[in-house]
PDB file of N, CA and C in Angstrom:
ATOM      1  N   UNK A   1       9.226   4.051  12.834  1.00  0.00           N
ATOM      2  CA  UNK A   1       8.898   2.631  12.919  1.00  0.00           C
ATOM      3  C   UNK A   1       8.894   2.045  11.508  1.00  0.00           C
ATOM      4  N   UNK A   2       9.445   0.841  10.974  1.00  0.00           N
ATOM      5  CA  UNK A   2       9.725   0.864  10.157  1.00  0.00           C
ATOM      6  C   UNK A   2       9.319  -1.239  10.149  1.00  0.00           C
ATOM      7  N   UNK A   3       8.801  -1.646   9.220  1.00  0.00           N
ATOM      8  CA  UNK A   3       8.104  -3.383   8.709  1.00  0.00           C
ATOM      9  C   UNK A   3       9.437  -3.838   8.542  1.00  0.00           C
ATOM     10  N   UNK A   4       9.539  -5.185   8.980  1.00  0.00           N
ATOM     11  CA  UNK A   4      10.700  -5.643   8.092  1.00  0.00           C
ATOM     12  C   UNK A   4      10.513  -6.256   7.199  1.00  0.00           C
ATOM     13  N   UNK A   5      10.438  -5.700   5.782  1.00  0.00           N
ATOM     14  CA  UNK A   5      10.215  -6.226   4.532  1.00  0.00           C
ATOM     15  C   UNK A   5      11.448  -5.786   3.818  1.00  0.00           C
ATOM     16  N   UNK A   6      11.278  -6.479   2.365  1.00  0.00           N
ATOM     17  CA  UNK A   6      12.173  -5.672   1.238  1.00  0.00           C
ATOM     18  C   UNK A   6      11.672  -4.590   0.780  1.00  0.00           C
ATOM     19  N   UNK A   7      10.464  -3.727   1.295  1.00  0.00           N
ATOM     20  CA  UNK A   7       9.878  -2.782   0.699  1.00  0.00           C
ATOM     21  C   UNK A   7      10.235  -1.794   0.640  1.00  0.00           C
ATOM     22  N   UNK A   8      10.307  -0.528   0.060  1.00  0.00           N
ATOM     23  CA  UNK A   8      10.673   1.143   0.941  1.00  0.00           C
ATOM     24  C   UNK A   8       9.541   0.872   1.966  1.00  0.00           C
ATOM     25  N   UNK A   9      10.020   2.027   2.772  1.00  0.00           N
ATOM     26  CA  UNK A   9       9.199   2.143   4.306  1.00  0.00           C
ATOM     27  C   UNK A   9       8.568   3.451   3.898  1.00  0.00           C
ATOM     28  N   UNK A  10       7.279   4.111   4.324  1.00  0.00           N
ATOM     29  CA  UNK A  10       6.836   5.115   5.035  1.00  0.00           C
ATOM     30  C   UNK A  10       6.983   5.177   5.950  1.00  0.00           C
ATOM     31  N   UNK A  11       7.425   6.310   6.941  1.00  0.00           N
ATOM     32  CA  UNK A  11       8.107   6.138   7.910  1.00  0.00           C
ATOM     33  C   UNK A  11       6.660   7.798   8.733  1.00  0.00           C
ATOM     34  N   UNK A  12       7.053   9.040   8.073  1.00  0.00           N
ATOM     35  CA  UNK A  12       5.854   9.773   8.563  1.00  0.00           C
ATOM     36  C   UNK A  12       4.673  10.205   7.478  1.00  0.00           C
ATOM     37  N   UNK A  13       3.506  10.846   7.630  1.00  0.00           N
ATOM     38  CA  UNK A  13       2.682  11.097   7.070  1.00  0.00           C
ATOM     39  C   UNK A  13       3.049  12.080   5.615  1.00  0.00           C
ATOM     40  N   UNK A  14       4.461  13.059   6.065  1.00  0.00           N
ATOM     41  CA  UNK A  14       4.960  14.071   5.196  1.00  0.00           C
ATOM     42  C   UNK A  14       5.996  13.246   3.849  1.00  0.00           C
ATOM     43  N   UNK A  15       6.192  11.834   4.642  1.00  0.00           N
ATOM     44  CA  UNK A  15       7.141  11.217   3.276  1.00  0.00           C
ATOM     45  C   UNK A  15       6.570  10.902   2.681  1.00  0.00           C
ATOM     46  N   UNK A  16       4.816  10.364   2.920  1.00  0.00           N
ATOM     47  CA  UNK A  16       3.942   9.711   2.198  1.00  0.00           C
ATOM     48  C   UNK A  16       3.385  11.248   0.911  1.00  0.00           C
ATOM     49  N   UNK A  17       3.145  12.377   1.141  1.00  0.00           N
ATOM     50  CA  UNK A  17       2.855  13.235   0.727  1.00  0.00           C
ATOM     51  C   UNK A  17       4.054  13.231  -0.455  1.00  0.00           C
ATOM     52  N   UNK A  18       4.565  13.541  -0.239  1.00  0.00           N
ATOM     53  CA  UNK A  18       6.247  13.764  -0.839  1.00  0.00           C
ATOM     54  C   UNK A  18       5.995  13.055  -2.261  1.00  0.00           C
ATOM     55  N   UNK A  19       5.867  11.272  -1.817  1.00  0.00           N
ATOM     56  CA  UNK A  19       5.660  10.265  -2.856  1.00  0.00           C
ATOM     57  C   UNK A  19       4.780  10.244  -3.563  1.00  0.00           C
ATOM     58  N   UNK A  20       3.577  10.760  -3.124  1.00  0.00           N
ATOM     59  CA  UNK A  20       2.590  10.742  -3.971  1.00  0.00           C
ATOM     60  C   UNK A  20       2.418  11.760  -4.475  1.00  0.00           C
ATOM     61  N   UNK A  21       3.308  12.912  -4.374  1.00  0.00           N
ATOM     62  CA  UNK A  21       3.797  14.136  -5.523  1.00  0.00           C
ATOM     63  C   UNK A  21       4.980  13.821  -6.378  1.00  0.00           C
ATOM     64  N   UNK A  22       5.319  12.534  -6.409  1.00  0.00           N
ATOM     65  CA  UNK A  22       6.461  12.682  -7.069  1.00  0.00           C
ATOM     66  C   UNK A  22       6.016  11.359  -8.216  1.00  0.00           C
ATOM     67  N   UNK A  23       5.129  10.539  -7.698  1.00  0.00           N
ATOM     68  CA  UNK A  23       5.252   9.126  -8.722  1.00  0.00           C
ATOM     69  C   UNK A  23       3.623   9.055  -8.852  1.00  0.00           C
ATOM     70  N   UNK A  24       3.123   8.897 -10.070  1.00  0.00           N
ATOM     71  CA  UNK A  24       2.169   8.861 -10.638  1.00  0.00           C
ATOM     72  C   UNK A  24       1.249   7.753  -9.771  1.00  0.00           C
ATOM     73  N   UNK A  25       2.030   6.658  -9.897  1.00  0.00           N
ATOM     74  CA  UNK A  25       1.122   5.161  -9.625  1.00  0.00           C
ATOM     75  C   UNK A  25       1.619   5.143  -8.076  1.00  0.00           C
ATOM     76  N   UNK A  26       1.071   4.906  -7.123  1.00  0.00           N
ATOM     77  CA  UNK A  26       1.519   4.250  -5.497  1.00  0.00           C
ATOM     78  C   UNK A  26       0.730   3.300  -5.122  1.00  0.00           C
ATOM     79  N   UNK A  27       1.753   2.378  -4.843  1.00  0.00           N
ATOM     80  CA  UNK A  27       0.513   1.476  -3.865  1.00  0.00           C
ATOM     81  C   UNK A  27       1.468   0.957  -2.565  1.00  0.00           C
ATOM     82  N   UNK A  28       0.245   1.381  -1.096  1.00  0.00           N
ATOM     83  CA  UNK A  28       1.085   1.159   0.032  1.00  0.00           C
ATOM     84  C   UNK A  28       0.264   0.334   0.605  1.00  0.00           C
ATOM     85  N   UNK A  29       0.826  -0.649   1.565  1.00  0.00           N
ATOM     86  CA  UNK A  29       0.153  -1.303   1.907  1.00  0.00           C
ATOM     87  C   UNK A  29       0.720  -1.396   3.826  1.00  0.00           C
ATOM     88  N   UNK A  30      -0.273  -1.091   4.539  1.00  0.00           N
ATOM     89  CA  UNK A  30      -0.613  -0.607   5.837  1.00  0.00           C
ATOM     90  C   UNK A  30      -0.484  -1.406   6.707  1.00  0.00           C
ATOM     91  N   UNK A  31       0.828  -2.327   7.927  1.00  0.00           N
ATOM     92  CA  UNK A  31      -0.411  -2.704   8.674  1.00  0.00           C
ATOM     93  C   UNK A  31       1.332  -3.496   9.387  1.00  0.00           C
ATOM     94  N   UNK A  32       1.004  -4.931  10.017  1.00  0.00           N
ATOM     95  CA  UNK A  32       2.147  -5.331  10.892  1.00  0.00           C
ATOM     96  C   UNK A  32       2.694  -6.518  10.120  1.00  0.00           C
ATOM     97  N   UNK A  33       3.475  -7.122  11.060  1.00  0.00           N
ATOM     98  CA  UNK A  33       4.253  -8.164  10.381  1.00  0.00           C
ATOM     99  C   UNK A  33       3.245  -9.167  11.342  1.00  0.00           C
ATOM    100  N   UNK A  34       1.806  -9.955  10.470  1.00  0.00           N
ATOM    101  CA  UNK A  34       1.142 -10.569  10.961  1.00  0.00           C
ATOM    102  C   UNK A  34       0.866 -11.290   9.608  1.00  0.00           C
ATOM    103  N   UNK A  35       0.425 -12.494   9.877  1.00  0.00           N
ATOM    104  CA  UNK A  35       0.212 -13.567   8.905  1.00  0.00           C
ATOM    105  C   UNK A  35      -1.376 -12.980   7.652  1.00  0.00           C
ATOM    106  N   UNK A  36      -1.921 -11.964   7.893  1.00  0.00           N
ATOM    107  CA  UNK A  36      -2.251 -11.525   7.172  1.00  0.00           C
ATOM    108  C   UNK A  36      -1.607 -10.374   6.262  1.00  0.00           C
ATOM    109  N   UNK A  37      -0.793  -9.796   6.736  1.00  0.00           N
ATOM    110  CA  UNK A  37      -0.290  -8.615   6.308  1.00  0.00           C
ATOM    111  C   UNK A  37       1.170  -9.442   4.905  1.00  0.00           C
ATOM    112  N   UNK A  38       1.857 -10.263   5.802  1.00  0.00           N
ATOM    113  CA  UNK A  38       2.988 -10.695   5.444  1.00  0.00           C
ATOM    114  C   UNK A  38       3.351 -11.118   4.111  1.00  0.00           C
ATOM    115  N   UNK A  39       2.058 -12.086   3.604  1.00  0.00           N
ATOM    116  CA  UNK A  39       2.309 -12.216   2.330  1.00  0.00           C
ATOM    117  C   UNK A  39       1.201 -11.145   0.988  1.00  0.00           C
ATOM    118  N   UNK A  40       0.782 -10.396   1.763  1.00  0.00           N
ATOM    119  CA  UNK A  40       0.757  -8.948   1.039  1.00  0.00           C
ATOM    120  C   UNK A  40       2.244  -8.401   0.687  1.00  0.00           C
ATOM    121  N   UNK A  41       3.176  -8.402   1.673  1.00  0.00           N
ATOM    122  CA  UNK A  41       4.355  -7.866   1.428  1.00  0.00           C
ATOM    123  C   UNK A  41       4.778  -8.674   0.430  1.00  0.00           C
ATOM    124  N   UNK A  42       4.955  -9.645   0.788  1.00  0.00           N
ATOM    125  CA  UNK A  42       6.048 -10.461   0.373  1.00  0.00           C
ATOM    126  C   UNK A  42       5.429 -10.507  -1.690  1.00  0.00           C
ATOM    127  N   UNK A  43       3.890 -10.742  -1.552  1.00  0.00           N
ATOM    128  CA  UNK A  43       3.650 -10.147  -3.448  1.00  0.00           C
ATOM    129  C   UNK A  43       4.169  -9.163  -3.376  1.00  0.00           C
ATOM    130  N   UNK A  44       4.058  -7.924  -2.914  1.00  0.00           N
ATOM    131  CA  UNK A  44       4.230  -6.803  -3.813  1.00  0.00           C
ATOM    132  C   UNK A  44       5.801  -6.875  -4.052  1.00  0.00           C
ATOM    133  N   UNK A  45       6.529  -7.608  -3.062  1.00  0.00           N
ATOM    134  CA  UNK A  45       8.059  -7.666  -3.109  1.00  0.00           C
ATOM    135  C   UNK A  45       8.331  -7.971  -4.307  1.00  0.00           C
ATOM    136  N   UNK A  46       7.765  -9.251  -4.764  1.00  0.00           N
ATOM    137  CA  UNK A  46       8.037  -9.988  -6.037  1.00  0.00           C
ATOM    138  C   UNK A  46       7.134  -9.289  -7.371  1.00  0.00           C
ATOM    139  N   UNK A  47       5.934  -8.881  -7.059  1.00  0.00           N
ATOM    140  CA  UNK A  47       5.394  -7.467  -8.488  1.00  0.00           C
ATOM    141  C   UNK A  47       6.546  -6.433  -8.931  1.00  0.00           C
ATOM    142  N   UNK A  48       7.195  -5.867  -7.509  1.00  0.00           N
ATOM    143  CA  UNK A  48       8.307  -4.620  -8.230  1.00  0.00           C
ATOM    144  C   UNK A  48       8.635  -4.573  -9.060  1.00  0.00           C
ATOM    145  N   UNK A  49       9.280  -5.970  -9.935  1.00  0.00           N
ATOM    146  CA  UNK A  49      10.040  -5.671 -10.656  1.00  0.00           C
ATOM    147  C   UNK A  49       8.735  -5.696 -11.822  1.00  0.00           C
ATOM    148  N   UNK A  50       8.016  -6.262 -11.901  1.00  0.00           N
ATOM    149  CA  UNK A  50       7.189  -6.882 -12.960  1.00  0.00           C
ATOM    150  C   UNK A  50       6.167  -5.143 -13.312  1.00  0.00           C
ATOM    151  N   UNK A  51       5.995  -4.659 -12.222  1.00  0.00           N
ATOM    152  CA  UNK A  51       5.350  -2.783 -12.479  1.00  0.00           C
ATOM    153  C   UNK A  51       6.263  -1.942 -12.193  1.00  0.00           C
ATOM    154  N   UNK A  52       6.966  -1.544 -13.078  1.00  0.00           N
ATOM    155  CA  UNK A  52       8.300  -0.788 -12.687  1.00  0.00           C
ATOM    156  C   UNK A  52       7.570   0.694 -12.865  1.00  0.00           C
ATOM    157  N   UNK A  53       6.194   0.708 -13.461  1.00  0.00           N
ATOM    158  CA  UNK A  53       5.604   2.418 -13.428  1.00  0.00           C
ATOM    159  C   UNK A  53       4.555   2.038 -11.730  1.00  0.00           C
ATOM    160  N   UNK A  54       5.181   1.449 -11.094  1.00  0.00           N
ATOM    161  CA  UNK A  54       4.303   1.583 -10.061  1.00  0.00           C
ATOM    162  C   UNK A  54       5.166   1.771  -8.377  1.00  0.00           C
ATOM    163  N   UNK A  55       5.450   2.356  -7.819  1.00  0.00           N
ATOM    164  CA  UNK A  55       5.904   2.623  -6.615  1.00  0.00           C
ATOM    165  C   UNK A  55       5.213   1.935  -5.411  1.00  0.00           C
ATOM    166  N   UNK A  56       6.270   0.861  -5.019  1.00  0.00           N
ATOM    167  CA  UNK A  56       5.624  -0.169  -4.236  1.00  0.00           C
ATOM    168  C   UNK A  56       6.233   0.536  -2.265  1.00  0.00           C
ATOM    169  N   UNK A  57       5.420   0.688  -1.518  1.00  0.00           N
ATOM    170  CA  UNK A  57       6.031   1.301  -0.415  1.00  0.00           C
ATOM    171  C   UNK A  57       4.659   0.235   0.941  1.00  0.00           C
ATOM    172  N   UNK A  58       5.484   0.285   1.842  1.00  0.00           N
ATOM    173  CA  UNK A  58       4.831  -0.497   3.294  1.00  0.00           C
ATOM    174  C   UNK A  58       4.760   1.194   3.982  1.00  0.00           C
ATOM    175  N   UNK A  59       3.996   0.499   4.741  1.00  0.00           N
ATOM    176  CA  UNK A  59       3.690   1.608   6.203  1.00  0.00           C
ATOM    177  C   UNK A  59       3.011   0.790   7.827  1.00  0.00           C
ATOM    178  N   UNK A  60       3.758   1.267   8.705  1.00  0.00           N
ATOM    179  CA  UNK A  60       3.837   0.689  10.371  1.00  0.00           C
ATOM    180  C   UNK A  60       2.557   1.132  10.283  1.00  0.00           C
ATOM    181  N   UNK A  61       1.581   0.131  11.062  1.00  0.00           N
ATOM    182  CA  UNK A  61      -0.123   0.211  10.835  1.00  0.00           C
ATOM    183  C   UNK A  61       0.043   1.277  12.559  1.00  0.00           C
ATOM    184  N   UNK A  62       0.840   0.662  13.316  1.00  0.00           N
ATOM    185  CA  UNK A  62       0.917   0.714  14.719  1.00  0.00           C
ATOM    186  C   UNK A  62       1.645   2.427  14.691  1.00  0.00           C
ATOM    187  N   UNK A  63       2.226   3.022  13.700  1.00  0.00           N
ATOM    188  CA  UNK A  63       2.668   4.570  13.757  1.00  0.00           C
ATOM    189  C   UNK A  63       1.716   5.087  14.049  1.00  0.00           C
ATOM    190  N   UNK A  64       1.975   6.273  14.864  1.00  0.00           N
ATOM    191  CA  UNK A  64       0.756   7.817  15.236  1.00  0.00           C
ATOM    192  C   UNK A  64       0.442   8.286  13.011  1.00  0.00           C
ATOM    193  N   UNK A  65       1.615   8.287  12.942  1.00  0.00           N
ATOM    194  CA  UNK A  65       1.886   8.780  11.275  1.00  0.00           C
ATOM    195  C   UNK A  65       0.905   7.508  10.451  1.00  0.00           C
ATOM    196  N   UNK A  66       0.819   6.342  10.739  1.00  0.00           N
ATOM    197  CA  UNK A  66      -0.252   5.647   9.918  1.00  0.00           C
ATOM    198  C   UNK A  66      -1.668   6.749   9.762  1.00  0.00           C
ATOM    199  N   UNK A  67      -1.987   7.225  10.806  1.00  0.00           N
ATOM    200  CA  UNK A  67      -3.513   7.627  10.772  1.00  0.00           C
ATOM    201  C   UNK A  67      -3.961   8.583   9.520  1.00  0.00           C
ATOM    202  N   UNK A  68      -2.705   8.215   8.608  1.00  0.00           N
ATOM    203  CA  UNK A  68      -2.708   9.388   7.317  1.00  0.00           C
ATOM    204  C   UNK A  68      -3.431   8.365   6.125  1.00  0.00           C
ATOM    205  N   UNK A  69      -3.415   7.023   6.209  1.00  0.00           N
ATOM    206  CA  UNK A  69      -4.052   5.939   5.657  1.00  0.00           C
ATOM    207  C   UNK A  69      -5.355   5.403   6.642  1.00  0.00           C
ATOM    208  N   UNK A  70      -5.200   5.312   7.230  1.00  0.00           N
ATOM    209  CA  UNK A  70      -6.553   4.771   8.425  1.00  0.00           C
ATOM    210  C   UNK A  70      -8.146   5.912   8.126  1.00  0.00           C
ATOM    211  N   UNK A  71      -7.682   7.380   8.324  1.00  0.00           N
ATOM    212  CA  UNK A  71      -8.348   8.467   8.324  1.00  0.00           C
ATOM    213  C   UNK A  71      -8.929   8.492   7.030  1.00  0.00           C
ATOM    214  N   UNK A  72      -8.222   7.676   5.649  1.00  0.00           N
ATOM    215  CA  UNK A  72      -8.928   7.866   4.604  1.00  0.00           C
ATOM    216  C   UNK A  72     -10.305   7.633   4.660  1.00  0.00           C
ATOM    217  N   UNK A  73     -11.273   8.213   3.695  1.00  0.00           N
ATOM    218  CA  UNK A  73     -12.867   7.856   3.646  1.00  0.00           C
ATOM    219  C   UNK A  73     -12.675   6.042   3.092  1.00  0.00           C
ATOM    220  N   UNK A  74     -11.840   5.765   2.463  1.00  0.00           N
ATOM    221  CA  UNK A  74     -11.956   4.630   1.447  1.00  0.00           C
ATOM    222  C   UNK A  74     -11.445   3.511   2.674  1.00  0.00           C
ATOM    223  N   UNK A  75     -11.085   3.809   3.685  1.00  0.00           N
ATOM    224  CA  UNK A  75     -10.759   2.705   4.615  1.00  0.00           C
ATOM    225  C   UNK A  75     -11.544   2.952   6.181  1.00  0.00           C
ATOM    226  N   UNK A  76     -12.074   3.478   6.230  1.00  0.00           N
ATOM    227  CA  UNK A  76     -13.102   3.754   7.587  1.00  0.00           C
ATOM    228  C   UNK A  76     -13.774   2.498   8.515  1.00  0.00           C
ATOM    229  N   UNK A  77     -14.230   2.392   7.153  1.00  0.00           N
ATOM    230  CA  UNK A  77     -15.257   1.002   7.257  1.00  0.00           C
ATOM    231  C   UNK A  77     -14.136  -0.562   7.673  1.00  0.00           C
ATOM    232  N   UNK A  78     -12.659   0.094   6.873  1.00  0.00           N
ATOM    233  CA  UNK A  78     -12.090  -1.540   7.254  1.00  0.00           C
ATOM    234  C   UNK A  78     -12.066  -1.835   8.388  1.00  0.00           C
ATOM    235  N   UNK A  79     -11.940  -3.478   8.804  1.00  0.00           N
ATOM    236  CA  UNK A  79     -11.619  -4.105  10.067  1.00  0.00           C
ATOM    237  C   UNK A  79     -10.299  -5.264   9.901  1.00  0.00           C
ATOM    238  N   UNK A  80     -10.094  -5.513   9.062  1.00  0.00           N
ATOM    239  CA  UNK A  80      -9.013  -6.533   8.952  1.00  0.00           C
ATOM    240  C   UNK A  80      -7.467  -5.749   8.107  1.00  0.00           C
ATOM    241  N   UNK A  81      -6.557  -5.869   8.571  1.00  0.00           N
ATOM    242  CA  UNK A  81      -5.497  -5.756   8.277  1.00  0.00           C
ATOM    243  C   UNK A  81      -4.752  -6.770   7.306  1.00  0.00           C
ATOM    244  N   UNK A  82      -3.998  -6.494   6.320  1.00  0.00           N
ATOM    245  CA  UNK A  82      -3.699  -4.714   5.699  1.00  0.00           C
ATOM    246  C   UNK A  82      -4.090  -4.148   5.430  1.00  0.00           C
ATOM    247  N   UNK A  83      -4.229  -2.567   5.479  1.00  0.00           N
ATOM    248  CA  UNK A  83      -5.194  -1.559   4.383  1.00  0.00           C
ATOM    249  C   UNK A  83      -3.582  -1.447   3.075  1.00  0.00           C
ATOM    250  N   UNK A  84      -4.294  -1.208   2.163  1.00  0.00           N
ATOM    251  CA  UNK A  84      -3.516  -1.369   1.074  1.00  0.00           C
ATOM    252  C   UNK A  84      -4.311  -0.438   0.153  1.00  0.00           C
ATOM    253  N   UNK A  85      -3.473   0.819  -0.130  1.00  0.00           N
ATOM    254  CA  UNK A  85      -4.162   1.446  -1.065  1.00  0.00           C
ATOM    255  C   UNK A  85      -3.110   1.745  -1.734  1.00  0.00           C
ATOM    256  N   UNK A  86      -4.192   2.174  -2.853  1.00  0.00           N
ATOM    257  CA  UNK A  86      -3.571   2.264  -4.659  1.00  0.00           C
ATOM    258  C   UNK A  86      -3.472   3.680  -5.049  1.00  0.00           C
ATOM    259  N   UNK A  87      -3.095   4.341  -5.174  1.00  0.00           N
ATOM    260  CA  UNK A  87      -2.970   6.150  -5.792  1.00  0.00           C
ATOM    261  C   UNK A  87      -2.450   6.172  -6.856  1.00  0.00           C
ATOM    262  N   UNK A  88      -3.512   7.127  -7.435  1.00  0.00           N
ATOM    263  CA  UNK A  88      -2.728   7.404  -8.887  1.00  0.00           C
ATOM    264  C   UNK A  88      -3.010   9.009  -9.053  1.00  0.00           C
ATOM    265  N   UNK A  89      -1.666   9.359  -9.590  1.00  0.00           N
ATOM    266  CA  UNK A  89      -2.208  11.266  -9.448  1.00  0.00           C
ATOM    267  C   UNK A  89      -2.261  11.604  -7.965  1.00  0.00           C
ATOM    268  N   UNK A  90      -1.954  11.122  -6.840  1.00  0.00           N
ATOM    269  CA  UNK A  90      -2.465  11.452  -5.563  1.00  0.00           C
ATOM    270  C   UNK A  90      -3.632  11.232  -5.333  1.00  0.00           C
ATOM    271  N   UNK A  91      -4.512  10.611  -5.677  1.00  0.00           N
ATOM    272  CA  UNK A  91      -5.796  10.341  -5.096  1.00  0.00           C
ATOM    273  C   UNK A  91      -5.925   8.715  -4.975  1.00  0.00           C
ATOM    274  N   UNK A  92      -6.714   8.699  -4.091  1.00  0.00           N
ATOM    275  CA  UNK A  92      -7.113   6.929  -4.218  1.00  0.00           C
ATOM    276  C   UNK A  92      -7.777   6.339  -5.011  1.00  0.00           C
ATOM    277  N   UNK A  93      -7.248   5.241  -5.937  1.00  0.00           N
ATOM    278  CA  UNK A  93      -8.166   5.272  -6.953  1.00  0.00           C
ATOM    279  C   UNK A  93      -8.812   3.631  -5.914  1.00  0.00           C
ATOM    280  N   UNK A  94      -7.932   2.679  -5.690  1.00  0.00           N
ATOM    281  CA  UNK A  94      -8.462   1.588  -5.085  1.00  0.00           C
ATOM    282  C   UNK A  94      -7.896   1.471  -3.774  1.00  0.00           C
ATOM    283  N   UNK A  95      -8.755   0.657  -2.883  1.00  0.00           N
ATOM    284  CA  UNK A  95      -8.264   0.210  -1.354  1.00  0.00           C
ATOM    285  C   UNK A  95      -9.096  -0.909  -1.196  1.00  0.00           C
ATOM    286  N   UNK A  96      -8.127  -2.000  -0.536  1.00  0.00           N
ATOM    287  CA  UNK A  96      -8.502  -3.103   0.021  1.00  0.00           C
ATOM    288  C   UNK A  96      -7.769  -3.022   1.435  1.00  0.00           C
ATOM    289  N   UNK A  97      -8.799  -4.339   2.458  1.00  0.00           N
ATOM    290  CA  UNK A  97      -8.326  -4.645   3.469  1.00  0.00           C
ATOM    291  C   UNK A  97      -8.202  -6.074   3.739  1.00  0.00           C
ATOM    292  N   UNK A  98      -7.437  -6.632   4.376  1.00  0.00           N
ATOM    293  CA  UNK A  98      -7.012  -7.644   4.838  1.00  0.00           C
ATOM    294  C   UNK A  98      -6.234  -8.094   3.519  1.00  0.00           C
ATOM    295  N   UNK A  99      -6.235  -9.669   3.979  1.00  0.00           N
ATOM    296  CA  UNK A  99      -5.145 -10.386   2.870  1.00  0.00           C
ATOM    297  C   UNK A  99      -5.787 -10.397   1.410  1.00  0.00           C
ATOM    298  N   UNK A 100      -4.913 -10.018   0.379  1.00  0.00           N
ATOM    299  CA  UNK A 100      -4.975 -10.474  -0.812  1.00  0.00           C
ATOM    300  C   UNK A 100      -4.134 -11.397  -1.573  1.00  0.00           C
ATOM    301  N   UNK A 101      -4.629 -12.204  -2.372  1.00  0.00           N
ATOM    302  CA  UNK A 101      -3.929 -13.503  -3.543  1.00  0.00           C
ATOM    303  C   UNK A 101      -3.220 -12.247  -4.270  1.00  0.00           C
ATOM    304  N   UNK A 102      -2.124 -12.861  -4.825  1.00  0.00           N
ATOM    305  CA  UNK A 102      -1.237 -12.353  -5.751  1.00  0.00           C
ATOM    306  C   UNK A 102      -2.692 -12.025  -6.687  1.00  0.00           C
ATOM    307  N   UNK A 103      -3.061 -12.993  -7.616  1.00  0.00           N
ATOM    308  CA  UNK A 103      -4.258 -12.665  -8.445  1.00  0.00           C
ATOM    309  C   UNK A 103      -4.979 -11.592  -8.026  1.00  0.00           C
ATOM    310  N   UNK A 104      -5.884 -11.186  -6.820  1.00  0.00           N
ATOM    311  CA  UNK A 104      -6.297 -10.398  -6.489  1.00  0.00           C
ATOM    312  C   UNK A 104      -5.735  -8.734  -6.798  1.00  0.00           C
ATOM    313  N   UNK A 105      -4.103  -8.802  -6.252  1.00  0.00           N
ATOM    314  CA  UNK A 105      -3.323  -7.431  -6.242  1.00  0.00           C
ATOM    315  C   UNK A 105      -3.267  -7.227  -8.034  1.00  0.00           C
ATOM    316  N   UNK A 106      -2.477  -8.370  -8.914  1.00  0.00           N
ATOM    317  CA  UNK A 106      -2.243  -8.026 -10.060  1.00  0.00           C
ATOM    318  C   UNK A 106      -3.322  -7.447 -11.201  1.00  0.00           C
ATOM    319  N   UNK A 107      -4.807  -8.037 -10.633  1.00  0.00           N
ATOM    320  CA  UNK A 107      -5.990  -7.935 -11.237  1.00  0.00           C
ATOM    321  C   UNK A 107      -6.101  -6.066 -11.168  1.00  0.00           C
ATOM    322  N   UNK A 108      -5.956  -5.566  -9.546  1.00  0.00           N
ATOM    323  CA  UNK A 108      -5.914  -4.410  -9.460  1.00  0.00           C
ATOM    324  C   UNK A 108      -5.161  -3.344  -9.853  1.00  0.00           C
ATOM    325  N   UNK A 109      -3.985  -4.095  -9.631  1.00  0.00           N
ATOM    326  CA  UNK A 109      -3.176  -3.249 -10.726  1.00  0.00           C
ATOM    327  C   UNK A 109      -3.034  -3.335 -11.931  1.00  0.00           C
ATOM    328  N   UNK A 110      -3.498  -4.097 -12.837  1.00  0.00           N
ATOM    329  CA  UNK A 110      -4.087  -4.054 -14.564  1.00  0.00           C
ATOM    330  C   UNK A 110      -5.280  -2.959 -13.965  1.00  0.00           C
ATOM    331  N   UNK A 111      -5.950  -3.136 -13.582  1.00  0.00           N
ATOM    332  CA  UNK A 111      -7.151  -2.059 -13.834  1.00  0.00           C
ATOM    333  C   UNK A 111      -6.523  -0.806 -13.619  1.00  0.00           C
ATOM    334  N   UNK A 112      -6.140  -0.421 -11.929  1.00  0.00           N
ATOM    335  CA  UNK A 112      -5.992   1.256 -12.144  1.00  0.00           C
ATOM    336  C   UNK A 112      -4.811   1.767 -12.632  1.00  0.00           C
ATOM    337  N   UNK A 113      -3.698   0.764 -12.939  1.00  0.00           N
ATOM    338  CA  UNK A 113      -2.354   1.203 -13.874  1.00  0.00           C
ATOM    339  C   UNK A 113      -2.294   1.398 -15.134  1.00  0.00           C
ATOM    340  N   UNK A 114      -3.176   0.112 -15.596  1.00  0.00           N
ATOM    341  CA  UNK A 114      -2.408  -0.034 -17.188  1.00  0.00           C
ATOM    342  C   UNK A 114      -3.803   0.270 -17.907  1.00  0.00           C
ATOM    343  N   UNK A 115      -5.347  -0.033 -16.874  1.00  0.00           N
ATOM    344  CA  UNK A 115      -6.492   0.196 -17.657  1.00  0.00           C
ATOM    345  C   UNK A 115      -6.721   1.581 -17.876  1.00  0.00           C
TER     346      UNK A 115
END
């Protein structure tokens, strides 16, 4: 199952593994093509180029394979869509849910990228 964005896709739980052994910085962001989710995509579409040390990837909230982001401790508690988390080294360093302002995402990524 796959968002229609300009994003890479996560597609199962094992590609997500893969990526976050291979690229230092990740940030994925979880969820449907719903007016909250959408212009989450649509920033990180337009950040790519601007964090080129950061690996920008979507994931189908509605996949069996999402429950590899849902199951995190750092998103348990969410209720609003997107979950959007940040990895660095493979671990989570930040997670938000629902919609974020461009300001909001870029703020986060100065902190756990470049701070």
């Amino acid at each position: 199952m796959k968002l229609a964005t300009n994003l890479k896709h996560i597609v199962t739980a094992d590609e997500l593994r893969q990526i976050l052994s291979e690229n230092e910085n990740v940030m994925v962001c979880c969820g449907r093509m719903g007016p909250m989710c959408i212009p989450v995509y649509a920033t990180m579409e337009e950040l790519e180029s601007e964090y080129e040390n950061v690996a920008f990837y979507d994931m189908a909230f509605d996949s069996p394979e999402a429950g590899i982001i849902k199951s995190l401790p750092e998103c348990r508690t969410f209720r609003g869509l997107p979950f959007t988390v940040y990895y660095k080294n493979g671990q989570v360093v930040k997670a938000t849910a629902s919609i974020q302002t461009k300001e909001q995402i870029t703020t986060i990524l100065n902190d756990v990228y470049e701070g």
